[in-house]
C-alpha atoms as a PDB file:
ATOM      1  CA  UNK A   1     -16.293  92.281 179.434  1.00  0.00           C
ATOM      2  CA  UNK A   2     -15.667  94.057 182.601  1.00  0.00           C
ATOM      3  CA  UNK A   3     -16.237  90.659 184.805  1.00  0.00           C
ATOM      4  CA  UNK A   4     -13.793  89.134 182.881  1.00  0.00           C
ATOM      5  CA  UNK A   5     -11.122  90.854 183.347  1.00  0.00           C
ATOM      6  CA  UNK A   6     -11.859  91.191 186.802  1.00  0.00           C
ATOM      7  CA  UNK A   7     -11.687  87.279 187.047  1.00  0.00           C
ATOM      8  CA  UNK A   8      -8.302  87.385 184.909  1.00  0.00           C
ATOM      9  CA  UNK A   9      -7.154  90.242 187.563  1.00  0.00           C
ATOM     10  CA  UNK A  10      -8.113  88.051 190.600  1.00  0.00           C
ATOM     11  CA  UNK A  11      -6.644  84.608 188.938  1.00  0.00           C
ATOM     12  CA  UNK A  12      -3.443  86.560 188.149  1.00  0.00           C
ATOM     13  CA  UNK A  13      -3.105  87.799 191.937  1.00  0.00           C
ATOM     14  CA  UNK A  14      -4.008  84.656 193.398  1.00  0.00           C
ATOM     15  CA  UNK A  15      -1.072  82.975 191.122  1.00  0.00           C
ATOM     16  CA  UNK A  16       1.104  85.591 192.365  1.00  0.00           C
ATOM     17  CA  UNK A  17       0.826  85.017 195.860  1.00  0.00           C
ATOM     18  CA  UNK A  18       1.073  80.937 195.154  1.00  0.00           C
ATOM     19  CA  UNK A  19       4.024  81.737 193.330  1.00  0.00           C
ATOM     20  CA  UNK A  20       5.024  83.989 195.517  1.00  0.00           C
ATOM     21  CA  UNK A  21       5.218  82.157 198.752  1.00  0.00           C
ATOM     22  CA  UNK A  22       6.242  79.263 197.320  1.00  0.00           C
ATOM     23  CA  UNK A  23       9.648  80.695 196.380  1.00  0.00           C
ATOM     24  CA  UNK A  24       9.663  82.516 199.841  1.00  0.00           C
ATOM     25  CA  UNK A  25       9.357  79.013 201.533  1.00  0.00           C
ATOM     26  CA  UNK A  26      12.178  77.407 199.274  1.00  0.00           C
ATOM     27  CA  UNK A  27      14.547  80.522 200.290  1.00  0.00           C
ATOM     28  CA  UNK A  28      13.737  79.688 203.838  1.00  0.00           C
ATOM     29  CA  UNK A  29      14.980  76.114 204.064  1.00  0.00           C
ATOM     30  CA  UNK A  30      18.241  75.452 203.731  1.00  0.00           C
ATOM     31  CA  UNK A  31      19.443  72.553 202.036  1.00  0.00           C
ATOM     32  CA  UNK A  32      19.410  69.043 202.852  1.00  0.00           C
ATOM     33  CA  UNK A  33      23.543  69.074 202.393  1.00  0.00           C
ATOM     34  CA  UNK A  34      24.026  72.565 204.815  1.00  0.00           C
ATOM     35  CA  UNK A  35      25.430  71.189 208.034  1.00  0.00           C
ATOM     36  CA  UNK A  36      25.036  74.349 210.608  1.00  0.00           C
ATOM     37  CA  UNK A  37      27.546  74.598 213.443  1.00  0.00           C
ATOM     38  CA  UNK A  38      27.446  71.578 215.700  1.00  0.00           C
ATOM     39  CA  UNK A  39      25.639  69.725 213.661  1.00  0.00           C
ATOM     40  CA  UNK A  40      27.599  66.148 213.268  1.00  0.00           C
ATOM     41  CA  UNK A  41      28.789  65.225 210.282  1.00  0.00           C
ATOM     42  CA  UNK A  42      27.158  62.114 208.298  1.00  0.00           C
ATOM     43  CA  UNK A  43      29.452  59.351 207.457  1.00  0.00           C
ATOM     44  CA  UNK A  44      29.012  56.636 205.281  1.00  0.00           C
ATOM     45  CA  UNK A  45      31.368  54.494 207.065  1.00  0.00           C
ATOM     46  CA  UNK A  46      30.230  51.495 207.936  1.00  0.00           C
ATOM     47  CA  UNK A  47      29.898  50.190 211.430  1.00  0.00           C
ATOM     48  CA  UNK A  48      31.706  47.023 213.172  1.00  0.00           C
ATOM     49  CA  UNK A  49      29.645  44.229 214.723  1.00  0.00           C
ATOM     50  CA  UNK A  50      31.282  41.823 216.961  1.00  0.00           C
ATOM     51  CA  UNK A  51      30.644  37.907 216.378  1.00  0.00           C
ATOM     52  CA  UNK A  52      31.678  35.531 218.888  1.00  0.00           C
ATOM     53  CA  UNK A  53      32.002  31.313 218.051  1.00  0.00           C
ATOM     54  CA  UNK A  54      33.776  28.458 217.178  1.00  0.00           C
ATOM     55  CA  UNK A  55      35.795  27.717 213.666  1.00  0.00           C
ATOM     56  CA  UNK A  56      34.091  24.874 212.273  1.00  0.00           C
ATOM     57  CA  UNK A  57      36.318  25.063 209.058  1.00  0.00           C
ATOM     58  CA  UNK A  58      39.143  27.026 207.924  1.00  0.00           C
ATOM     59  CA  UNK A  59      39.475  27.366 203.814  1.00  0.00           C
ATOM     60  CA  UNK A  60      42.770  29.217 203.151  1.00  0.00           C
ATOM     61  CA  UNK A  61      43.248  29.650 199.817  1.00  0.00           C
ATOM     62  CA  UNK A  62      40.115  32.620 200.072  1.00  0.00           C
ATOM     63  CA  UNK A  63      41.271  33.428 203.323  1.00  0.00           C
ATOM     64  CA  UNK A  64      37.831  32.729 205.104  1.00  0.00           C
ATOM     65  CA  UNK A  65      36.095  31.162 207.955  1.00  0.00           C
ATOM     66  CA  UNK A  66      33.205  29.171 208.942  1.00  0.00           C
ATOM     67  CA  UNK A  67      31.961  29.260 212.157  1.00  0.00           C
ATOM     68  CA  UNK A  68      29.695  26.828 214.162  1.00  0.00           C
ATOM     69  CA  UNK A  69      26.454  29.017 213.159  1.00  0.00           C
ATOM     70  CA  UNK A  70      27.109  28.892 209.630  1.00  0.00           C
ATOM     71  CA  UNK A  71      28.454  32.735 209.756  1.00  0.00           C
ATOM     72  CA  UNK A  72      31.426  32.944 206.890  1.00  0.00           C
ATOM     73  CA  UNK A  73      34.080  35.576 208.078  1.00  0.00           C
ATOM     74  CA  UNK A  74      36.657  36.708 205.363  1.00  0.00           C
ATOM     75  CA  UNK A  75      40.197  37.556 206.755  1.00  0.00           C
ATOM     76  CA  UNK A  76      42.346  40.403 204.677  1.00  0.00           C
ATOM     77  CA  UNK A  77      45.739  40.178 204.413  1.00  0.00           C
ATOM     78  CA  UNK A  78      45.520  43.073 206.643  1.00  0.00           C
ATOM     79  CA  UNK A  79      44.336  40.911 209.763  1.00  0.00           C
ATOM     80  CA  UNK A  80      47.042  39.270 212.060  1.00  0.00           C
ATOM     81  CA  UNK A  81      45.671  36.030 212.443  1.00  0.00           C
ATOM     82  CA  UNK A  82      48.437  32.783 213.014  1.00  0.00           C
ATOM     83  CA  UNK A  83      47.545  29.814 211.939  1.00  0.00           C
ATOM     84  CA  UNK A  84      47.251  28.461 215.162  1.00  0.00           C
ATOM     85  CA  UNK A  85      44.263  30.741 215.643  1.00  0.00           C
ATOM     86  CA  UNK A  86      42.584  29.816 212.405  1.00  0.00           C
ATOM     87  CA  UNK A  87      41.979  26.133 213.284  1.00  0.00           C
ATOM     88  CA  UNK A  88      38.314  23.918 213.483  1.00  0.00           C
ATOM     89  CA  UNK A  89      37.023  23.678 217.469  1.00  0.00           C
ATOM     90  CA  UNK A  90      39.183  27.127 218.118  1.00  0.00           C
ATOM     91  CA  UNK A  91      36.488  29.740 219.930  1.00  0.00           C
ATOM     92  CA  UNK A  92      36.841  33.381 218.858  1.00  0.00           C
ATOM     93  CA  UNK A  93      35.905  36.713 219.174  1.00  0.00           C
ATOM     94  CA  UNK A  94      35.883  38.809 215.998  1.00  0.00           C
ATOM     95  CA  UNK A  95      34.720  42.240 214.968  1.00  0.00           C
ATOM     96  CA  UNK A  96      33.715  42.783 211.272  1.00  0.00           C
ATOM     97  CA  UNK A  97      32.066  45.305 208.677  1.00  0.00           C
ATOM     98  CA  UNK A  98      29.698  44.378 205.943  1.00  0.00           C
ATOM     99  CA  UNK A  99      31.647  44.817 202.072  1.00  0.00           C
ATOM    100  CA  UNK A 100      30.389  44.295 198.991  1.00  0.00           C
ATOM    101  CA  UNK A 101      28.091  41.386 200.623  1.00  0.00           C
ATOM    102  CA  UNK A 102      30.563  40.075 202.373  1.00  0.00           C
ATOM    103  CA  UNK A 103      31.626  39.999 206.456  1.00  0.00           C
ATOM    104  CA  UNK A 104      35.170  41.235 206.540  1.00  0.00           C
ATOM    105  CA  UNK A 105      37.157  40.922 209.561  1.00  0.00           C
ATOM    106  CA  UNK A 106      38.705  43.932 211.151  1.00  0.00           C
ATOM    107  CA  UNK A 107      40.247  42.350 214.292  1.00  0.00           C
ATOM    108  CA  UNK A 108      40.024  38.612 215.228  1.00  0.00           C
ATOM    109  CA  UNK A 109      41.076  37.029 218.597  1.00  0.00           C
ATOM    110  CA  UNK A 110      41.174  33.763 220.245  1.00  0.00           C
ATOM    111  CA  UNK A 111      38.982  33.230 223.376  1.00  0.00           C
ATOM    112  CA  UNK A 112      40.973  31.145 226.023  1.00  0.00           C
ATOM    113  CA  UNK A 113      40.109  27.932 226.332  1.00  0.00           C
ATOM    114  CA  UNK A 114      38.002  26.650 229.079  1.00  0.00           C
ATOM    115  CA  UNK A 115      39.320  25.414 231.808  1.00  0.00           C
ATOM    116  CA  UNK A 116      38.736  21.827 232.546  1.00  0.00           C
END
């Protein structure tokens, strides 16, 4: 009788201490969220890539783009773009961010033409 509860005594004490230090280890770290001082700040934002090409066709009743590589640009109402810009054969540089799937322009220029 004695040895067992000296085993129950000894399983209890080793629990403890598991127990134990694992709640002193979770106390320790601080959460995944905490941002300390000068720590950056996470955005979900997302980030502008810049495309350069030709318009190989123009549809605008979506208000989109083709361009020579087969990369389909969609232009918001937001964008100033003329219609002299959004032509076939016209070269442009445009930055864009990735939407719901989608490349949406966020500024859109025409390259000057060569010189011949």
């Amino acid at each position: 009788m004695k040895k067992t509860n000296r085993t129950f005594v000894v399983l209890a004490a080793l629990l403890a201490l598991v127990v134990g230090s694992a709640i002193a280890s979770a106390q320790m770290a601080p959460p995944a969220s905490s941002q300390g001082p000068g720590t950056p700040a996470q955005t979900t934002m997302p980030q502008a890539k810049a495309i350069h090409g030709a318009i190989k066709s123009v549809d605008p009743s979506k208000k989109s783009i083709t361009l020579d590589d087969g990369t389909k640009l969609m232009i918001p109402a937001s964008a100033a773009a003329d219609a002299e810009t959004l032509k076939p054969g016209t070269r442009i540089s445009a930055k864009y961010e990735e939407k719901g799937g989608q490349k949406v322009v966020t500024s859109l220029q025409a390259e000057p033409a060569p010189k011949s």
